[in-house]
Protein backbone atom coordinates (compact mmCIF):
# COMPACT_ATOMS: atom_id res chain seq x y z
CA UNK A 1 -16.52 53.38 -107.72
CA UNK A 2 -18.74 52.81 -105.08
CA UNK A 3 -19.07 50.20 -102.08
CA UNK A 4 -20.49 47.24 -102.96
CA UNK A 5 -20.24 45.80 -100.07
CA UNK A 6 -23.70 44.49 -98.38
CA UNK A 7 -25.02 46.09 -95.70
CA UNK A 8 -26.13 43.22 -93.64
CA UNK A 9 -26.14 39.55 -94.08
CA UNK A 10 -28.50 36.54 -92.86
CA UNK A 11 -26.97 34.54 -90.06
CA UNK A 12 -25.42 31.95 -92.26
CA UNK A 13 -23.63 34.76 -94.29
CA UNK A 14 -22.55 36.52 -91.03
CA UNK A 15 -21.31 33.27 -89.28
CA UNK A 16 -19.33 32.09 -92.80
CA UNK A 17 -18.04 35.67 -92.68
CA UNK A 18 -16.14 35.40 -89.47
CA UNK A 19 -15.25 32.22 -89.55
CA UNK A 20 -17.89 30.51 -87.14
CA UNK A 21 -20.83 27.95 -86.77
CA UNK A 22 -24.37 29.42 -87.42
CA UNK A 23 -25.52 27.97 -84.33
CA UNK A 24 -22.32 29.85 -82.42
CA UNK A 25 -23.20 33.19 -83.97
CA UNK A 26 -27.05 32.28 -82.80
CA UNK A 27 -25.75 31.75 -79.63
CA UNK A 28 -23.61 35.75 -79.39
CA UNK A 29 -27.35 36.47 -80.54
CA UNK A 30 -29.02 35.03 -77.91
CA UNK A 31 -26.66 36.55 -75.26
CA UNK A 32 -26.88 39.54 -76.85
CA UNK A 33 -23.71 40.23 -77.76
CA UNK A 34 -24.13 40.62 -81.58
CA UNK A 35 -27.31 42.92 -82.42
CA UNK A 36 -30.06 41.65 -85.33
CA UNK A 37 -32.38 43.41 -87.22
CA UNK A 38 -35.64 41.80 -88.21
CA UNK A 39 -37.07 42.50 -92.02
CA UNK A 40 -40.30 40.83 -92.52
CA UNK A 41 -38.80 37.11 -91.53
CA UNK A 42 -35.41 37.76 -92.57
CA UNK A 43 -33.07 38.27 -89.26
CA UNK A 44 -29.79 40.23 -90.47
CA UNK A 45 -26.67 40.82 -88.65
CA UNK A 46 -25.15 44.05 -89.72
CA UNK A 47 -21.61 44.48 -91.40
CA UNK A 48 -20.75 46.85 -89.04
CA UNK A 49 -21.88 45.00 -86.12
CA UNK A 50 -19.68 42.19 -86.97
CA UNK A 51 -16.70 44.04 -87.25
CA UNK A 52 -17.56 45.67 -84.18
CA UNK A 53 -17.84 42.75 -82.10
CA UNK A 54 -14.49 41.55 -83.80
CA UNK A 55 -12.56 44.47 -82.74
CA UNK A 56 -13.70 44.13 -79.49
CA UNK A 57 -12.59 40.88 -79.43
CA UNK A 58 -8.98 42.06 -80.32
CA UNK A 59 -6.14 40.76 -78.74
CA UNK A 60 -3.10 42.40 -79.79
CA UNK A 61 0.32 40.49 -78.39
CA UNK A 62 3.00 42.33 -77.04
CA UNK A 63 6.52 41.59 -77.52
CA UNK A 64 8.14 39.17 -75.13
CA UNK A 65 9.96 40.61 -72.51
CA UNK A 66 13.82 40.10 -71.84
């Protein structure tokens, strides 16, 4: 069965997506550390982009030392 996954998503999509305000995720825009692409009007954040920026983001915990 294939992906059905979308591609991209507006910035409302994309900010609902990870869990943050639309004007946050215009803000990471503005600073330029989440990429758009333009369509006509339409400004899309791409899938991949957002999980990029989320794994870049990553803090992974280390167990407490004794």
């Amino acid at each position: 069965m294939p992906n059905t996954s979308p591609l991209a998503h507006s910035v409302g999509e994309a900010a609902h997506r990870i869990g943050i305000s639309r004007s946050s995720l215009y803000l990471l825009i503005t600073r330029g550390e989440i990429p758009i692409a333009k369509i006509g009007h339409r400004t899309l954040v791409l899938d991949d982009d957002l999980r990029a920026y989320l794994a870049a983001h990553r803090i992974e915990r280390r167990p407490d030392a004794a």
